[in-house]
N, C-alpha and C. Protein backbone atom coordinates (compact mmCIF):
# COMPACT_ATOMS: atom_id res chain seq x y z
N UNK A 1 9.73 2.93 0.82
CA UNK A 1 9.77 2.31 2.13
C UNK A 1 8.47 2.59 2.86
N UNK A 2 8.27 1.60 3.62
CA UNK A 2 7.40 1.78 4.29
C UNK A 2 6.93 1.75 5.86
N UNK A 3 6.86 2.93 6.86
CA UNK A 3 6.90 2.97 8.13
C UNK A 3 5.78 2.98 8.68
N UNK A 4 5.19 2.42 10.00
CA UNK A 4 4.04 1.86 10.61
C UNK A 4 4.79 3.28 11.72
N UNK A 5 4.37 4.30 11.99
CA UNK A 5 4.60 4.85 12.77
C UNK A 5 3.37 6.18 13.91
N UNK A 6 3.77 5.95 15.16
CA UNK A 6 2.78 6.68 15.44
C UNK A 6 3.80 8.27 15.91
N UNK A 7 3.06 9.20 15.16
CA UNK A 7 3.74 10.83 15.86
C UNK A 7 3.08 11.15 17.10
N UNK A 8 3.62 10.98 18.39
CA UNK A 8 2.64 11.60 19.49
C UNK A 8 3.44 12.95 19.81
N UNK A 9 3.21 13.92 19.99
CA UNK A 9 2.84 15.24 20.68
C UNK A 9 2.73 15.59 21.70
N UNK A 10 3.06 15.45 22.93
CA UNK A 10 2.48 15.41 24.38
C UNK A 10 2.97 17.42 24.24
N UNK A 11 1.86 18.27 24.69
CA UNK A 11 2.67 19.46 25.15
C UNK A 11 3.89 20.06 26.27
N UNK A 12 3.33 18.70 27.43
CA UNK A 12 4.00 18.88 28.25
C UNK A 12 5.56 17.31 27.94
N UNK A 13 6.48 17.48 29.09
CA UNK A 13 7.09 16.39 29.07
C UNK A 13 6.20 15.03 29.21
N UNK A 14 7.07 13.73 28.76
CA UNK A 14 5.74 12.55 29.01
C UNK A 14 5.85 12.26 30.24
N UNK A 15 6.30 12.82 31.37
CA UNK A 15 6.22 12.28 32.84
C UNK A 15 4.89 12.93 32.97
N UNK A 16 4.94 14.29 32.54
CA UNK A 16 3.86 15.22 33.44
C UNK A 16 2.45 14.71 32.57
N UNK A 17 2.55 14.82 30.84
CA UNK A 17 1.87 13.58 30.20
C UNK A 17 1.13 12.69 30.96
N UNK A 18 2.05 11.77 31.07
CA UNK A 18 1.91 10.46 31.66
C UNK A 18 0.62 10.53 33.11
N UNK A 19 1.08 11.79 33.69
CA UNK A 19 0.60 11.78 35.29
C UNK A 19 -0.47 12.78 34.83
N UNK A 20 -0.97 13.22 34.16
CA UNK A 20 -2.09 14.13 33.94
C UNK A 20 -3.24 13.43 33.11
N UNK A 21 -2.65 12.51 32.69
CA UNK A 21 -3.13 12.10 31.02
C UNK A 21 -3.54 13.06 29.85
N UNK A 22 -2.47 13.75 29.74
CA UNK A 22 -2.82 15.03 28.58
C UNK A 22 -1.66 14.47 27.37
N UNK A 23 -2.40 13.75 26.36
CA UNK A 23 -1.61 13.17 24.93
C UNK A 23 -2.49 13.94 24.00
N UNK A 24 -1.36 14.60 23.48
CA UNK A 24 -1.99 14.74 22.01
C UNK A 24 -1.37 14.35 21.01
N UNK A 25 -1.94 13.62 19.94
CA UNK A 25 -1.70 13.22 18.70
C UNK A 25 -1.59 14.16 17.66
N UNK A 26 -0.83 14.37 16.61
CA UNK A 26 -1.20 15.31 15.64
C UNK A 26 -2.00 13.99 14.31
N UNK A 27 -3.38 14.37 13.86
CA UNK A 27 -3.68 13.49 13.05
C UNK A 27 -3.21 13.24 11.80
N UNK A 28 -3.43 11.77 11.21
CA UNK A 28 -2.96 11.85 9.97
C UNK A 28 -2.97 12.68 8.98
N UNK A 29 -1.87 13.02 8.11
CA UNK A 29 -2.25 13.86 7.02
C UNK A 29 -1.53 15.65 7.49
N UNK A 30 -2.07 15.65 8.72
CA UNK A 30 -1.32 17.16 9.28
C UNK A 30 0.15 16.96 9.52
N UNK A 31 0.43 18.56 9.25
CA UNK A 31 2.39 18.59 9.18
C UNK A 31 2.34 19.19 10.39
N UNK A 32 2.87 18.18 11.41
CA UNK A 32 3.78 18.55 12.75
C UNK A 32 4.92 19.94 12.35
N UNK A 33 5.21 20.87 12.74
CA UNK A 33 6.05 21.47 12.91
C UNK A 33 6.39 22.12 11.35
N UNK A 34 5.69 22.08 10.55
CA UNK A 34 5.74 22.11 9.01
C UNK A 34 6.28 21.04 8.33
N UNK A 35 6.46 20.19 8.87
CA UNK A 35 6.73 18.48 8.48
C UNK A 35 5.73 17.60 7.71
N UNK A 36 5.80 16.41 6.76
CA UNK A 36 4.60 16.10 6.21
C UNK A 36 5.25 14.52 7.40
N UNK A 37 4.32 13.46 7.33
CA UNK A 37 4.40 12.26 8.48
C UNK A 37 5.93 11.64 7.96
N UNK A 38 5.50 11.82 6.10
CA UNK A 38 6.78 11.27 5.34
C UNK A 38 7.86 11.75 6.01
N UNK A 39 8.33 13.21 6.05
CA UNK A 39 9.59 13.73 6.20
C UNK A 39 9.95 13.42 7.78
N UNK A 40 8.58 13.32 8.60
CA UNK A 40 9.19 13.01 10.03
C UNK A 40 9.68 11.47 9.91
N UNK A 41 9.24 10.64 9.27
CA UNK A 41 9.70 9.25 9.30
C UNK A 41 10.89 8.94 8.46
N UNK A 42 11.69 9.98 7.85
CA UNK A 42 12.47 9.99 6.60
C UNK A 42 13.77 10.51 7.75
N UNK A 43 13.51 11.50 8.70
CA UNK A 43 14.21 12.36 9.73
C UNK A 43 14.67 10.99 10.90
N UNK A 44 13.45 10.61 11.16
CA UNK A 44 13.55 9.35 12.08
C UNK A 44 14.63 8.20 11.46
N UNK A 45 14.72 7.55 10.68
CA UNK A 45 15.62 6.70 9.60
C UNK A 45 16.78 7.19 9.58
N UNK A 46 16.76 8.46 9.21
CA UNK A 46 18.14 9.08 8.94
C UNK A 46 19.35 9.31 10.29
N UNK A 47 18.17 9.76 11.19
CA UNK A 47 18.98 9.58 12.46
C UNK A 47 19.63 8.26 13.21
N UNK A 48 18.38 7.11 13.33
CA UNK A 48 18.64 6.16 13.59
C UNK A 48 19.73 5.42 13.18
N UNK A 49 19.34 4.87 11.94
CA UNK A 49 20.63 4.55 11.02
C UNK A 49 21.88 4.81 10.98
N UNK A 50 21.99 6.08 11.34
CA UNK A 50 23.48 6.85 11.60
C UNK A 50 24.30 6.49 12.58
N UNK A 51 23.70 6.02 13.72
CA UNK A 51 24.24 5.86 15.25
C UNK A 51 24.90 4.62 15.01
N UNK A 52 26.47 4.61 15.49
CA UNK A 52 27.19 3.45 15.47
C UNK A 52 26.45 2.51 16.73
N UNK A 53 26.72 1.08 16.46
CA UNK A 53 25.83 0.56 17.43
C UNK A 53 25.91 0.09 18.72
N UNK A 54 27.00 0.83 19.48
CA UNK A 54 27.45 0.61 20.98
C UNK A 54 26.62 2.11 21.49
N UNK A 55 26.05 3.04 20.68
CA UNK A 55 25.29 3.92 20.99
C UNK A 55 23.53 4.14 20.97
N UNK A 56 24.11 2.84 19.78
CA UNK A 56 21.99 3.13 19.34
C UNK A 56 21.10 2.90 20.55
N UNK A 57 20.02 3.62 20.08
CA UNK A 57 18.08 3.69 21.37
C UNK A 57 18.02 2.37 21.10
N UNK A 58 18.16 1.69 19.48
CA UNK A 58 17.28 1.18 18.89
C UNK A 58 17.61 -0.42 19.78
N UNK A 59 18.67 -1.02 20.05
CA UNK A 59 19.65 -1.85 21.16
C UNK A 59 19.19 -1.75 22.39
N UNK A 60 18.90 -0.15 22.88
CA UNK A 60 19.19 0.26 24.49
C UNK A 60 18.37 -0.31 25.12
N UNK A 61 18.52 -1.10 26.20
CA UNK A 61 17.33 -2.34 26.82
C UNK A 61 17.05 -0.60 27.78
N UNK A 62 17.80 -0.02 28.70
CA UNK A 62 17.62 1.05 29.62
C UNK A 62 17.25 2.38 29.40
N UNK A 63 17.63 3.03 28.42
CA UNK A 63 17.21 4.18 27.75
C UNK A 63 18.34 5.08 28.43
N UNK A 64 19.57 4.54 28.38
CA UNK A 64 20.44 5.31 28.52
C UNK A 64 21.21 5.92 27.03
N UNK A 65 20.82 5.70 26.16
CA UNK A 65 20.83 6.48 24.74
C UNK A 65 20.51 6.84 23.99
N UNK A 66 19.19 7.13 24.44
CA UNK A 66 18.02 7.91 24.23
C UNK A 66 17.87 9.07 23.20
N UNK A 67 19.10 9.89 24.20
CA UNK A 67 19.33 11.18 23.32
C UNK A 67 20.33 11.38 22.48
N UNK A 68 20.80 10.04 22.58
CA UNK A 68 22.84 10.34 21.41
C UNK A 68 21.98 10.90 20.26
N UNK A 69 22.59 11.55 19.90
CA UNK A 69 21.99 11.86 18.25
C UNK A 69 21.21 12.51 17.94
N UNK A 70 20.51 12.74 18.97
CA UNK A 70 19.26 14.03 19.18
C UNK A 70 19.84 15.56 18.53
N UNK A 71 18.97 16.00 17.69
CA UNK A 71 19.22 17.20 17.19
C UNK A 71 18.40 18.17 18.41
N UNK A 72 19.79 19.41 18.71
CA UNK A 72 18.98 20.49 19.62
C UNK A 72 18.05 21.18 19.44
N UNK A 73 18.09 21.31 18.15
CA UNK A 73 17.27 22.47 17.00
C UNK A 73 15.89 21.61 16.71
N UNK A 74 15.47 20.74 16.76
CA UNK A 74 14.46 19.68 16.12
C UNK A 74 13.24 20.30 17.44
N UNK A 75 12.45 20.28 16.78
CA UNK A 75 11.10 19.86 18.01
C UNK A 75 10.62 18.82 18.57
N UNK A 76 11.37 17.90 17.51
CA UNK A 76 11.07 16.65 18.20
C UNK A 76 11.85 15.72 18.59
N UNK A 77 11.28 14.95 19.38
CA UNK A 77 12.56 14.20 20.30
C UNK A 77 12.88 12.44 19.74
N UNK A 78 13.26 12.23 19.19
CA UNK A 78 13.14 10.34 18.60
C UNK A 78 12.91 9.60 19.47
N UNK A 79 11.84 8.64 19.59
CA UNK A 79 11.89 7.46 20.20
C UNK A 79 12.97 6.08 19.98
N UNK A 80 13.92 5.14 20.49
CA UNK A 80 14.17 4.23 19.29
C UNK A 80 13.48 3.09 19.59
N UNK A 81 13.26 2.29 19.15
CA UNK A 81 12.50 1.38 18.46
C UNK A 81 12.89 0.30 18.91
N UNK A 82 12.21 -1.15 19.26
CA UNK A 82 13.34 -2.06 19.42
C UNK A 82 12.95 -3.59 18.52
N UNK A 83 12.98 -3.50 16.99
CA UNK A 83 12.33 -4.84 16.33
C UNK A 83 11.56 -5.51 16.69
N UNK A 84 10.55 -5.15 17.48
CA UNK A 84 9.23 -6.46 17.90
C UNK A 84 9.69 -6.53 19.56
N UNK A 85 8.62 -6.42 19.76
CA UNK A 85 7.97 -6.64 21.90
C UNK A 85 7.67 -5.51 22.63
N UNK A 86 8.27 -5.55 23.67
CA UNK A 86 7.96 -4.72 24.70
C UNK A 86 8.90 -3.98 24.97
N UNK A 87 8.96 -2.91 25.00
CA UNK A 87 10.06 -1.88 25.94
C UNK A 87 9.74 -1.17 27.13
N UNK A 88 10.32 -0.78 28.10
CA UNK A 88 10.04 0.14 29.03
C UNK A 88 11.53 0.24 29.55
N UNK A 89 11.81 1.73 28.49
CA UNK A 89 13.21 2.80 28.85
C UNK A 89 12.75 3.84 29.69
N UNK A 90 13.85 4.16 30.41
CA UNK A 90 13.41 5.36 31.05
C UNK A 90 14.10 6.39 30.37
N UNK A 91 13.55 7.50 29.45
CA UNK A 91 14.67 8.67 28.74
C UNK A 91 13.91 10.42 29.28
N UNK A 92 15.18 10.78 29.06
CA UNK A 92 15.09 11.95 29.68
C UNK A 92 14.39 12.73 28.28
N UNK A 93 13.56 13.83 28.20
CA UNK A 93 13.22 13.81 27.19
C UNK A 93 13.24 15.87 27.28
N UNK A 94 14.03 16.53 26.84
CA UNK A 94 14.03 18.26 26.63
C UNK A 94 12.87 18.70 26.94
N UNK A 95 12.29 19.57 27.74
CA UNK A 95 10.93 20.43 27.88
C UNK A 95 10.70 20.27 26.46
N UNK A 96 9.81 20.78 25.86
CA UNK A 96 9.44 21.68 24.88
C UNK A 96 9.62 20.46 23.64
N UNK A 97 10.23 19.16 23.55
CA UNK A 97 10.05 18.49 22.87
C UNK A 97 8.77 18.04 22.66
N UNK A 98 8.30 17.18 21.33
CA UNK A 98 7.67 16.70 20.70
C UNK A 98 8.23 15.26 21.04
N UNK A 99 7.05 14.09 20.64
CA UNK A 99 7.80 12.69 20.56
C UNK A 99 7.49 12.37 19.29
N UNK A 100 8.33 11.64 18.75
CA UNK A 100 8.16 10.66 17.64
C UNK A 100 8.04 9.37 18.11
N UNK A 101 6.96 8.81 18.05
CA UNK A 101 6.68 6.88 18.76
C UNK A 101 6.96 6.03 18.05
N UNK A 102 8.00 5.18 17.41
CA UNK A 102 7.96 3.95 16.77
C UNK A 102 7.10 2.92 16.78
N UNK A 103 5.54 2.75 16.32
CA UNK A 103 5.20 1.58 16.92
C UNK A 103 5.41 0.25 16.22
N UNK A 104 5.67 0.33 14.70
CA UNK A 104 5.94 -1.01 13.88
C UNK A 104 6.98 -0.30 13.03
N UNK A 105 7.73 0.19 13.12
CA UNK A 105 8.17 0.90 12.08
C UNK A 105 9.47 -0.51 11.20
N UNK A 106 9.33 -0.32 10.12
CA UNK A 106 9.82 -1.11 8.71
C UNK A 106 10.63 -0.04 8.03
N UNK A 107 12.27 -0.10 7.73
CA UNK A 107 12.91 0.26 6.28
C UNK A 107 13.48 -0.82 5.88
N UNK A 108 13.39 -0.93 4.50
CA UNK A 108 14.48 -1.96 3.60
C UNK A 108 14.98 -1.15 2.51
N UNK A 109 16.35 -1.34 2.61
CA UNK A 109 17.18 -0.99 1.53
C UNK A 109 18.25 -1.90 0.52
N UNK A 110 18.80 -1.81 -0.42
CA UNK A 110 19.44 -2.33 -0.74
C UNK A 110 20.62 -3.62 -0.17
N UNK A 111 20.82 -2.58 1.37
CA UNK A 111 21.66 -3.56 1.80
C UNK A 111 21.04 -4.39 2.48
N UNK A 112 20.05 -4.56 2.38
CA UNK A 112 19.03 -6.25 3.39
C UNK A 112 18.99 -6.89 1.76
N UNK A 113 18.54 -5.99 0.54
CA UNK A 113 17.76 -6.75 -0.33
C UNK A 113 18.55 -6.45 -1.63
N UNK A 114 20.06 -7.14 -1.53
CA UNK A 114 20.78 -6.32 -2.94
C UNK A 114 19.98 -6.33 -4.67
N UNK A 115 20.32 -5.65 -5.54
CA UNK A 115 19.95 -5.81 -6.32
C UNK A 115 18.17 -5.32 -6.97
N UNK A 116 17.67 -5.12 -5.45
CA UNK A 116 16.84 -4.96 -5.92
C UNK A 116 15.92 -3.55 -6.44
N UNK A 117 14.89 -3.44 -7.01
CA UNK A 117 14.47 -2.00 -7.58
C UNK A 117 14.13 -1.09 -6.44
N UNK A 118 13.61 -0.40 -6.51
CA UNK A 118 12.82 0.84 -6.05
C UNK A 118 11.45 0.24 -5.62
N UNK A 119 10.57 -0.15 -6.86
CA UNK A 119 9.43 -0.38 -6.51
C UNK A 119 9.32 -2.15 -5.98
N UNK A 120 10.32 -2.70 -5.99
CA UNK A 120 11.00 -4.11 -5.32
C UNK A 120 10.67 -3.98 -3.56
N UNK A 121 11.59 -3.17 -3.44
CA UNK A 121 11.98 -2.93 -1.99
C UNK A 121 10.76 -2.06 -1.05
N UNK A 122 9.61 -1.53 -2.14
CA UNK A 122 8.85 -0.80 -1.71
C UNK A 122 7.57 -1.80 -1.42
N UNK A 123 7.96 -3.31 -2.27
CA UNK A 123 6.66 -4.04 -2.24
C UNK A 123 7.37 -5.06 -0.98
N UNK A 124 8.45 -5.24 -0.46
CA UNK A 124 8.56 -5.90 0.68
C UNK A 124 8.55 -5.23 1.59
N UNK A 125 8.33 -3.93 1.91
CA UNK A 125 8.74 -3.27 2.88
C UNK A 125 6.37 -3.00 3.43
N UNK A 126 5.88 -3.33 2.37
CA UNK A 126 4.81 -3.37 2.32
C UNK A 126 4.04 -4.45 2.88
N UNK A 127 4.67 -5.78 2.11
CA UNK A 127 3.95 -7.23 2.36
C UNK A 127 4.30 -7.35 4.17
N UNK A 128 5.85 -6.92 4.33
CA UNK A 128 6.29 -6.79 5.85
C UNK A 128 5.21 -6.22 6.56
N UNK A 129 4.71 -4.69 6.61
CA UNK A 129 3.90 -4.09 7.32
C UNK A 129 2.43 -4.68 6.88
N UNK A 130 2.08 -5.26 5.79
CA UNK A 130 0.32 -5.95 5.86
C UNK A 130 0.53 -7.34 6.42
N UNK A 131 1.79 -8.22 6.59
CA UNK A 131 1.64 -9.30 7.66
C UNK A 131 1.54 -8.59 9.54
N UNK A 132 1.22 -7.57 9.77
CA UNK A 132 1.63 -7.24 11.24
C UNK A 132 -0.37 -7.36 11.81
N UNK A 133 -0.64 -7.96 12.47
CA UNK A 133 -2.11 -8.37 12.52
C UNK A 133 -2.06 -7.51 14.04
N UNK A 134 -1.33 -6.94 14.68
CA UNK A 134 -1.51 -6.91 16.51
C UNK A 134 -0.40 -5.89 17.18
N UNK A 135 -0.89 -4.63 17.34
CA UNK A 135 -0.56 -3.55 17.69
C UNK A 135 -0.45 -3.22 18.86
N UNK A 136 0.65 -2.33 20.03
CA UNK A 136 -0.25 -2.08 20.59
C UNK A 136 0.90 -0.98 21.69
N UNK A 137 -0.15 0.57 22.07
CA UNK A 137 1.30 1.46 22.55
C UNK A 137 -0.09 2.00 23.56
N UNK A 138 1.05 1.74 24.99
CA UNK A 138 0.59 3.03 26.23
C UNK A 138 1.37 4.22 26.45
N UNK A 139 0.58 5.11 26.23
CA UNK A 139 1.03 6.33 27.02
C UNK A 139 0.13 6.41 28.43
N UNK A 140 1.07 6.51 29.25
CA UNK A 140 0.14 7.09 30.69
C UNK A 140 -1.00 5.78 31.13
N UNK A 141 -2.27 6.34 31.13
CA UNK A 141 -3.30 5.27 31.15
C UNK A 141 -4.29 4.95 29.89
N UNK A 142 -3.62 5.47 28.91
CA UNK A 142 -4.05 5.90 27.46
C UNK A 142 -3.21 4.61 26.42
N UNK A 143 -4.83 3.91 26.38
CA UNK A 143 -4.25 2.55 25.35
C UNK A 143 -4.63 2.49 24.21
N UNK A 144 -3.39 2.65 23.38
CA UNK A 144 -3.86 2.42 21.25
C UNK A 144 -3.63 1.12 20.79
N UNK A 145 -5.01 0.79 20.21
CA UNK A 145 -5.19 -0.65 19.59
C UNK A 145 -5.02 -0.37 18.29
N UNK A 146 -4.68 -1.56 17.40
CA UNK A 146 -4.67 -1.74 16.18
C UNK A 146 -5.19 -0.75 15.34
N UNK A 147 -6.66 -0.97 15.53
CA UNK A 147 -7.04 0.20 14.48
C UNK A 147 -6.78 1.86 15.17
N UNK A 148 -6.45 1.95 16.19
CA UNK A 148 -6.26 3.33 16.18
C UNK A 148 -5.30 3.53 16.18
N UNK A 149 -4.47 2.45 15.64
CA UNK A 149 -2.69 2.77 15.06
C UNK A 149 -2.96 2.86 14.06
N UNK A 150 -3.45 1.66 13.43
CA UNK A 150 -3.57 1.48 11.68
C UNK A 150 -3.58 2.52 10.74
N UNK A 151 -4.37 4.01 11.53
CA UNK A 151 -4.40 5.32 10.48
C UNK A 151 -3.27 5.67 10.70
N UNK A 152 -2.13 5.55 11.22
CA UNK A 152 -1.48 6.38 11.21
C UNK A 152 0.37 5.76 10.86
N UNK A 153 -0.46 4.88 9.89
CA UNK A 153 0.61 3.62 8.69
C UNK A 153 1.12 4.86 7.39
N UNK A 154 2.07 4.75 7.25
CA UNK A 154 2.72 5.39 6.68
C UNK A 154 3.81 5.40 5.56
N UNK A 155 3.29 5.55 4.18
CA UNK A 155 4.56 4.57 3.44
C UNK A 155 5.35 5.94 2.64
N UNK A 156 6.53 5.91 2.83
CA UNK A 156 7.51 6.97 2.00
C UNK A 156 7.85 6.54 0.68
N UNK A 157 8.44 7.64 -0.18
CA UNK A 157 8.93 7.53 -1.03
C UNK A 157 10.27 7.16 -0.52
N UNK A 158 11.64 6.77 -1.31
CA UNK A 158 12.60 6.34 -1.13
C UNK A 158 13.25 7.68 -0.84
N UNK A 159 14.53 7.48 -0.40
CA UNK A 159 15.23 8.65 0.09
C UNK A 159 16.77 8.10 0.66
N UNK A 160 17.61 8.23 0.45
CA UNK A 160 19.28 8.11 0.61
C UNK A 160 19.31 8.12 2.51
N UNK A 161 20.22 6.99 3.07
CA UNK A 161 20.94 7.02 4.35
C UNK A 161 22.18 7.09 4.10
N UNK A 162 22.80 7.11 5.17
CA UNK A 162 24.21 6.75 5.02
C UNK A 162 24.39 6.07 6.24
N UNK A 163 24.60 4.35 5.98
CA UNK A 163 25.44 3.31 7.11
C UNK A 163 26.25 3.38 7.36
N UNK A 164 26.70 3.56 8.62
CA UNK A 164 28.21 3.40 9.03
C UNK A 164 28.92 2.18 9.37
N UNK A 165 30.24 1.73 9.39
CA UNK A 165 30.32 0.48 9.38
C UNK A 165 29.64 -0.11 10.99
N UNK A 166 30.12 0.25 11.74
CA UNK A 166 29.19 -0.36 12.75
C UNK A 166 28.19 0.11 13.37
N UNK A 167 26.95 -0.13 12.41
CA UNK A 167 25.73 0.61 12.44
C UNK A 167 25.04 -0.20 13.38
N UNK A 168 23.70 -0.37 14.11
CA UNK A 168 23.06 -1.27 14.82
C UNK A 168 22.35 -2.48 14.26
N UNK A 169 22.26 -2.70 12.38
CA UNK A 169 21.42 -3.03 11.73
C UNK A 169 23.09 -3.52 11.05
N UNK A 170 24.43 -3.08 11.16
CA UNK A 170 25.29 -3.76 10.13
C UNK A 170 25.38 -5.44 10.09
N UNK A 171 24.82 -6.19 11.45
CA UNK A 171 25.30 -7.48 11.46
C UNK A 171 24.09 -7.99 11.16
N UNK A 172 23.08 -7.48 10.41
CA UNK A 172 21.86 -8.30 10.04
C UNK A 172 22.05 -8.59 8.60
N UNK A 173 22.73 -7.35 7.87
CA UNK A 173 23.08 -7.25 6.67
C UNK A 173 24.09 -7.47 5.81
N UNK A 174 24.94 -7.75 6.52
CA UNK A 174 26.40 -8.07 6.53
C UNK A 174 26.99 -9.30 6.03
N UNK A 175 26.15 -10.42 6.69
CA UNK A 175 25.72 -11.99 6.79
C UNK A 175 25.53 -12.65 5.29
């Protein structure tokens, strides 16, 4: 699979973030928290996916579910995602958290693409993320364009979810 994802870091919360302009990125290649980008985007999936879908971020036009599903123990806090445009949630986000940023993020599994292989699902989940031409994430007054997303594209090895029947993604797949 393959995830277009950005890891941001803010030390402080992103309000105080936001109003200071203090973002930090951890760069490609470095393990957040002893994490490799894979396992944070493998963590991200696993959570997401899980949330029945009268709860999911990934839906939430308001960011009133922000935190369902949030692990206490994690350093980092999930963003969810919302398939293509614009968002502006308001979420409450733990001191001391970390963010994880969705900015293009892509999984395909079996159940979008039955039947198909490993290295199948790894080459659409690919052609998906090399058609995306136009990027684009604010923090604060801090603007990332294309290429200073582009490093931080990210493709996993495969790895097991578990869907629930009314997942946020069940009525795409279902059909």
């Amino acid at each position: 699979m393959i995830a277009l994802c950005v890891l941001s870091f803010p030390v402080q919360s992103v309000a105080a973030a936001a109003s200071n302009n203090s973002v930090n990125l951890f760069t490609p290649g470095s393990k957040p928290y002893g994490l490799t980008f894979q396992d944070h985007i493998k963590n991200f999936w696993k959570w997401v996916i899980s949330i029945p879908e009268d709860k999911s971020p990934w839906s939430d036009q308001t960011g009133a579910n922000c935190a369902y599903g949030q692990s206490a123990n994690s350093s980092v806090f999930y963003l969810g995602s919302n398939g293509g445009g614009t968002s502006n949630r308001t979420c409450k986000v733990p001191a001391g958290k970390s963010l994880f940023i969705p900015v293009s993020p892509m999984e395909i599994t079996d159940k979008e693409s039955p039947n198909s292989s490993i290295d199948q699902l790894s080459q659409i989940s690919k052609q998906d993320q090399d058609s995306v031409t136009t990027l684009h994430l604010k923090i604060g007054d801090k603007d990332y364009n294309y290429q200073d997303l582009l490093k931080y594209r990210v493709h996993t090895d495969a790895f097991d979810v578990v869907f629930p029947n009314n997942n946020w993604s069940y009525a795409w797949w279902s059909v």
